[in-house]
Protein backbone atom coordinates (compact mmCIF):
# COMPACT_ATOMS: atom_id res chain seq x y z
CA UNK A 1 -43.86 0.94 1.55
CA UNK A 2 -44.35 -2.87 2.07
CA UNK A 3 -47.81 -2.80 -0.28
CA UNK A 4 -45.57 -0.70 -2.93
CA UNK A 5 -42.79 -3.44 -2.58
CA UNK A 6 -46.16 -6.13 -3.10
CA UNK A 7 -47.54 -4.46 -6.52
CA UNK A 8 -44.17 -4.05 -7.94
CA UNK A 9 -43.80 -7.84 -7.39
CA UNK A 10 -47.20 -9.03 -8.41
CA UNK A 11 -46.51 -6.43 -11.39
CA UNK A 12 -42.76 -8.09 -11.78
CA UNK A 13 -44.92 -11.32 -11.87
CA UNK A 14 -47.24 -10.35 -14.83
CA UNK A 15 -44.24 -9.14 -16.72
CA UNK A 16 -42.11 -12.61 -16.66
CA UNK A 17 -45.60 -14.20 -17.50
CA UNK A 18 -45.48 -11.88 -20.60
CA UNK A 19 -41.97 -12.15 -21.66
CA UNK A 20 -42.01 -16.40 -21.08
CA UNK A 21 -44.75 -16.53 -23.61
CA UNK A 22 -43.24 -14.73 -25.99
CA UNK A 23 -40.25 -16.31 -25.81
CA UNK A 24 -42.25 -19.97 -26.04
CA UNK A 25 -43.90 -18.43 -29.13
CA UNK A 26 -40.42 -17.82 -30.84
CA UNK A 27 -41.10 -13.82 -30.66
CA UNK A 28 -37.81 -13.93 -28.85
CA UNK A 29 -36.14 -17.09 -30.47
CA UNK A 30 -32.94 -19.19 -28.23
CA UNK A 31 -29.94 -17.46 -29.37
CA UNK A 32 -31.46 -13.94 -29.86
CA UNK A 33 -30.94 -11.04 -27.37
CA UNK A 34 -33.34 -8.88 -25.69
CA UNK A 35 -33.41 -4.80 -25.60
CA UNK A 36 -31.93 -3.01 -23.11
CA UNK A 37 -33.63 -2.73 -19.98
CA UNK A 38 -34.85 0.79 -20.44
CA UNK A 39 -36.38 -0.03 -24.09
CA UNK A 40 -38.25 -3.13 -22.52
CA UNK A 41 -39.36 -1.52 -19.95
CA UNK A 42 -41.17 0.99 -22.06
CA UNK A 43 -42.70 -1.55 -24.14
CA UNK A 44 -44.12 -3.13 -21.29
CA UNK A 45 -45.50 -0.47 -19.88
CA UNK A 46 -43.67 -0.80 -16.52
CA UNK A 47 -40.46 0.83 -14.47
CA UNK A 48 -37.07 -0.51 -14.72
CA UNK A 49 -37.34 -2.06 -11.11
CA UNK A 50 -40.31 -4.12 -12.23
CA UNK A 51 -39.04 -4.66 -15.13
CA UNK A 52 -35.23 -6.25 -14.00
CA UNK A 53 -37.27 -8.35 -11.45
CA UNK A 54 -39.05 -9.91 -14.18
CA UNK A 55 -35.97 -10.17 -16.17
CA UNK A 56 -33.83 -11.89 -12.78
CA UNK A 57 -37.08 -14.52 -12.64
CA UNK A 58 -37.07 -15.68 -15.77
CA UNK A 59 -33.09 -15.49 -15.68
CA UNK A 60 -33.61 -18.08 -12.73
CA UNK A 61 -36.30 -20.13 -14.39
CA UNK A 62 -33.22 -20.69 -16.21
CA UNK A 63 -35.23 -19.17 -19.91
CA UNK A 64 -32.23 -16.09 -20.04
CA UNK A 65 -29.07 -15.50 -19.06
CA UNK A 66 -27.46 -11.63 -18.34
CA UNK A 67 -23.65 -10.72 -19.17
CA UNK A 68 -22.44 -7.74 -17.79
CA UNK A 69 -21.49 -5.28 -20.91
CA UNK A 70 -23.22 -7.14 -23.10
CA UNK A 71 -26.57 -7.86 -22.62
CA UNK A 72 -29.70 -10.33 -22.01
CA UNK A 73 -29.92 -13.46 -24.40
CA UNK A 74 -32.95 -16.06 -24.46
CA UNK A 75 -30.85 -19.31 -23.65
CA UNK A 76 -34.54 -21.87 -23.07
CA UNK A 77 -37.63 -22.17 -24.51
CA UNK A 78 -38.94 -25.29 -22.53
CA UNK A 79 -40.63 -24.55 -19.59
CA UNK A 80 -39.14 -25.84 -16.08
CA UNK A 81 -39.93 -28.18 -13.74
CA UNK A 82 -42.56 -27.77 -11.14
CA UNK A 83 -41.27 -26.23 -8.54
CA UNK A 84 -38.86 -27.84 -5.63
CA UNK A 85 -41.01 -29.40 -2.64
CA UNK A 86 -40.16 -27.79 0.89
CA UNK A 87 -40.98 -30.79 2.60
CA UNK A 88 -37.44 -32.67 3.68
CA UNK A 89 -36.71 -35.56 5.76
CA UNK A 90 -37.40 -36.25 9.37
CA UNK A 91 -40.38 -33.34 9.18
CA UNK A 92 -37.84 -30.21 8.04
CA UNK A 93 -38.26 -27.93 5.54
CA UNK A 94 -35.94 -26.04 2.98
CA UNK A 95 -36.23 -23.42 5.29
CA UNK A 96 -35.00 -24.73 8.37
CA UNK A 97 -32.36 -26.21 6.11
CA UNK A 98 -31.34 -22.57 4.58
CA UNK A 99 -31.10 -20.97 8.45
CA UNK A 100 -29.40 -23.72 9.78
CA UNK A 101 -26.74 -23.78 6.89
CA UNK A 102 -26.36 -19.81 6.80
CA UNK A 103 -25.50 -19.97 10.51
CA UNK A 104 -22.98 -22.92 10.28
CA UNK A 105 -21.55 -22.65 7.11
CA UNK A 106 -20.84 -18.87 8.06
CA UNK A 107 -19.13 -19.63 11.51
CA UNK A 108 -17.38 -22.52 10.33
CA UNK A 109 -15.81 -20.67 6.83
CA UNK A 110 -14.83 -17.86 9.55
CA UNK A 111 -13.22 -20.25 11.78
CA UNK A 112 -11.30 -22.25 8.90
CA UNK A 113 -9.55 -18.68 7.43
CA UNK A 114 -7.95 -18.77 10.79
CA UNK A 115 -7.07 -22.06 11.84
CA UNK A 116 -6.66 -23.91 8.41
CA UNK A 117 -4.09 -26.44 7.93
CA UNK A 118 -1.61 -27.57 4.68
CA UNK A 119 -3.51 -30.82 4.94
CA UNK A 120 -7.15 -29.36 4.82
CA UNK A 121 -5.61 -27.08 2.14
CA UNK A 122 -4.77 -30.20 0.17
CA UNK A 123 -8.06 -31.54 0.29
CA UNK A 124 -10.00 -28.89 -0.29
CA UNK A 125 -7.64 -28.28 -3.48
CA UNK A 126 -8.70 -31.78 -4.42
CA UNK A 127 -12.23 -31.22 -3.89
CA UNK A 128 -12.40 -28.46 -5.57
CA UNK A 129 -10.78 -30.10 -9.02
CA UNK A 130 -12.82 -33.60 -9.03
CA UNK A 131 -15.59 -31.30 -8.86
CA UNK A 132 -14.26 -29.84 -12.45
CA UNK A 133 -14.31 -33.22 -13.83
CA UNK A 134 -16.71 -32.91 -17.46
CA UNK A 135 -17.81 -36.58 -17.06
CA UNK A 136 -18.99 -35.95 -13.51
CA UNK A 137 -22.95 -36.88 -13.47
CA UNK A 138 -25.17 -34.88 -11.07
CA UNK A 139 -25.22 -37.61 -7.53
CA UNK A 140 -21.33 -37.06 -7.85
CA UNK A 141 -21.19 -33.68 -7.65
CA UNK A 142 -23.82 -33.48 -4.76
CA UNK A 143 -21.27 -35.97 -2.97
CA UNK A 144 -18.37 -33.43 -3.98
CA UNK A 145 -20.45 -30.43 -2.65
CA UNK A 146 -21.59 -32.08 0.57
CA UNK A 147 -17.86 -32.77 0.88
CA UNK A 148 -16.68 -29.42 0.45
CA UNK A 149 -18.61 -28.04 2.96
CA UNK A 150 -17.67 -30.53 5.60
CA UNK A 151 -13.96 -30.32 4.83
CA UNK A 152 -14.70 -26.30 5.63
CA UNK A 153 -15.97 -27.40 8.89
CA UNK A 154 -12.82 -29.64 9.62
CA UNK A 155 -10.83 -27.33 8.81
CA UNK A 156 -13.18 -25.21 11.25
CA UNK A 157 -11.42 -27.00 13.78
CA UNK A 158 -14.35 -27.38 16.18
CA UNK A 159 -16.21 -30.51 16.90
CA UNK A 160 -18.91 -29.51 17.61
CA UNK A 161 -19.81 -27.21 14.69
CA UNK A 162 -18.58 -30.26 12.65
CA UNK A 163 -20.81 -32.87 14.41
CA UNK A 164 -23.95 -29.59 13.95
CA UNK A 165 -22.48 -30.13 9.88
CA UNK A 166 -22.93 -33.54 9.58
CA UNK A 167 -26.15 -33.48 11.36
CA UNK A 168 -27.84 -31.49 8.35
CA UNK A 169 -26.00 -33.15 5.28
CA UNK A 170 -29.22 -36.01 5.30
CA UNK A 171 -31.10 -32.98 4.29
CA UNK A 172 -28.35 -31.36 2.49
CA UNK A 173 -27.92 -34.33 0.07
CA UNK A 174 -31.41 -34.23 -0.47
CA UNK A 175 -32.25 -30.89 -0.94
CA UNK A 176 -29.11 -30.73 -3.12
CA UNK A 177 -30.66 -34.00 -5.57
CA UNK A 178 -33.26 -31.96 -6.28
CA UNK A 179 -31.89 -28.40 -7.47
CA UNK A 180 -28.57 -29.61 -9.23
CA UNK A 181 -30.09 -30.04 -12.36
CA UNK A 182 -31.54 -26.30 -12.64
CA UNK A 183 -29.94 -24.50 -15.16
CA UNK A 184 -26.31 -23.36 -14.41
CA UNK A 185 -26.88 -24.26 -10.16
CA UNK A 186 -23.49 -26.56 -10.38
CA UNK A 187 -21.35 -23.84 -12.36
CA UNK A 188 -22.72 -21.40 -9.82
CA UNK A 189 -22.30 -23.40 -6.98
CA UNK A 190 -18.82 -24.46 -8.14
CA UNK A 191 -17.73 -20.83 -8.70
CA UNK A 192 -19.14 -19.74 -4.90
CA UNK A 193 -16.82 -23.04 -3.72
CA UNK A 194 -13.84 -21.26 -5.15
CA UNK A 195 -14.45 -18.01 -3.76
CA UNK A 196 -15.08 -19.39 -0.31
CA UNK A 197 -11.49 -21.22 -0.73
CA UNK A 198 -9.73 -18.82 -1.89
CA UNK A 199 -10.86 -16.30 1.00
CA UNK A 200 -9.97 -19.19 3.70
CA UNK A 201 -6.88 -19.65 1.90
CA UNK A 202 -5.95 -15.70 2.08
CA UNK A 203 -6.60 -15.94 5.71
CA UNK A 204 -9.69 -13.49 5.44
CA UNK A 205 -12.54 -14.65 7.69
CA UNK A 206 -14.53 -12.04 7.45
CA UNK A 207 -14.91 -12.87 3.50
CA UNK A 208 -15.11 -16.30 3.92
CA UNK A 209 -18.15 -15.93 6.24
CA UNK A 210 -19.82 -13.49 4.08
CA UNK A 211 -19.44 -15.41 0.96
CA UNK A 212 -20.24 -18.27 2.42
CA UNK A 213 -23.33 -17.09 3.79
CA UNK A 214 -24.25 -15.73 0.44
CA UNK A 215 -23.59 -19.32 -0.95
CA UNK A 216 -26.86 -20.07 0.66
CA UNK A 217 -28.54 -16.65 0.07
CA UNK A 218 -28.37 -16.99 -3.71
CA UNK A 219 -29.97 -20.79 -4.29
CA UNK A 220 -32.44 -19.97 -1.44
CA UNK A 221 -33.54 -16.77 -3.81
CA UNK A 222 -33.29 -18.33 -6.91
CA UNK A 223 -36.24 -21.31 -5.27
CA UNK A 224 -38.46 -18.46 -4.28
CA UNK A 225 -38.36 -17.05 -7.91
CA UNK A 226 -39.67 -20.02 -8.89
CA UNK A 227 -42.04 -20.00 -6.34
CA UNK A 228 -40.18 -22.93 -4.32
C-alpha cells in the first residue's frame, strides 16, 4: 500500500510538471479555466486521485485556484520562489516549529472556549479587524498573527502554556516572514483566525482545538507541496 501511495505521488509529481508548463507556455492562459477533473485526467493519461494531487500542488504553488461549483482557473504564470528553508533560529526546524505549535495552539484554543473573558473577547475582536486593514504590508500582519495566537493563549488562562507560546513566537515570526507572501497564505490564514474565534466565542472547545490544530496542518501541507 505505502509503494502504491509512492507512485501515485511521484506520478502526481510528473503531472503538475506537465500542467505548469503548459500553463507557462500560454496553452492554459491566466484567466482561462481548466476541464473537469475527469476530462483531464483522461488526457493525461492518469486516475482522478493522481490527477487532483497534481491539481492541489500546483493550486499551492499558488499557479490555480479551485471554487467549489465552479471550477479550476489558471490564476499565475510566473513560477514561485524557491522553496522555504527548514533551518530556523537557535538550531530548530519548521518541523519542530509545526509539532510544537499543533500541540499548544490546540490546548490553549481548547482552554480559551472555556475560560474566555469580555476583555480577551475585545481584543481578539480588535485583532481580528486591524488584521482586515487593505493598507496593512506583510511584517504587520505577521505582528497581528503572532498576536492573535498569544491573545488565544491569554485567554487560555494558564501561564505556563502562555510562557511555552511566547517561547516559540522567535521562530514563529520568522517562519511566518517567510511564507506570508505565498499566494493567498494571509486571506487563508485570516479566514482560519476567524473560525478559531468564533468557536472560542461559542464556547465550543472541542472546535476550537480542532480548527486550530488544522490552522497549522494546512500551511505545514501546503510547504511540503512545494517541496519545503
Amino acid at each position: 500500500m505505502k509503494d502504491q501511495r509512492g507512485a501515485r505521488s511521484k506520478l502526481a509529481d510528473t503531472v503538475a510538471e506537465q500542467l505548469t508548463t503548459l500553463i507557462l507556455s500560454g496553452n492554459y492562459p491566466v484567466g482561462s479555466k481548466l476541464p473537469p477533473g475527469d476530462l483531464l485526467a483522461s488526457e493525461f493519461g492518469v486516475g482522478r486521485s493522481s490527477m487532483r494531487e497534481a491539481v492541489r500542488t500546483l493550486e499551492a504553488a499558488g499557479y490555480l485556484r479551485s471554487t467549489q461549483g465552479v471550477g479550476t482557473f489558471v490564476i499565475n504564470d510566473r513560477p514561485t520562489a524557491d522553496p522555504v528553508d527548514q533551518a530556523l533560529r537557535d538550531g530548530y526546524t519548521m518541523r519542530d516549529l509545526f509539532e510544537t505549535r499543533i500541540a499548544v495552539e490546540g490546548k490553549t484554543a481548547e482552554l480559551a472556549a472555556q475560560r474566555y473573558s469580555d476583555a480577551d473577547r475585545s481584543a481578539l475582536l480588535a485583532v481580528l479587524e486591524a488584521a482586515e486593514q487593505p493598507d496593512l504590508d506583510h511584517a504587520g500582519f505577521v505582528s497581528l498573527d503572532a498576536r492573535f495566537h498569544r491573545q488565544v493563549a491569554v485567554a487560555a488562562d494558564n501561564p505556563l502554556l502562555l510562557r511555552l507560546w511566547d517561547s516559540i513566537q522567535p521562530q514563529f515570526r520568522e517562519y511566518s516572514l517567510r511564507v506570508v507572501g505565498m499566494p493567498f497564505r494571509r486571506e487563508r490564514a485570516h479566514s482560519d483566525h476567524r473560525g478559531i474565534a468564533e468557536a472560542i466565542f461559542d464556547h465550543d472547545p472541542t472546535q476550537a482545538g480542532d480548527l486550530a490544530r488544522a490552522h497549522v496542518v494546512t500551511v505545514q501541507r501546503e510547504l511540503r507541496r512545494l517541496g519545503g
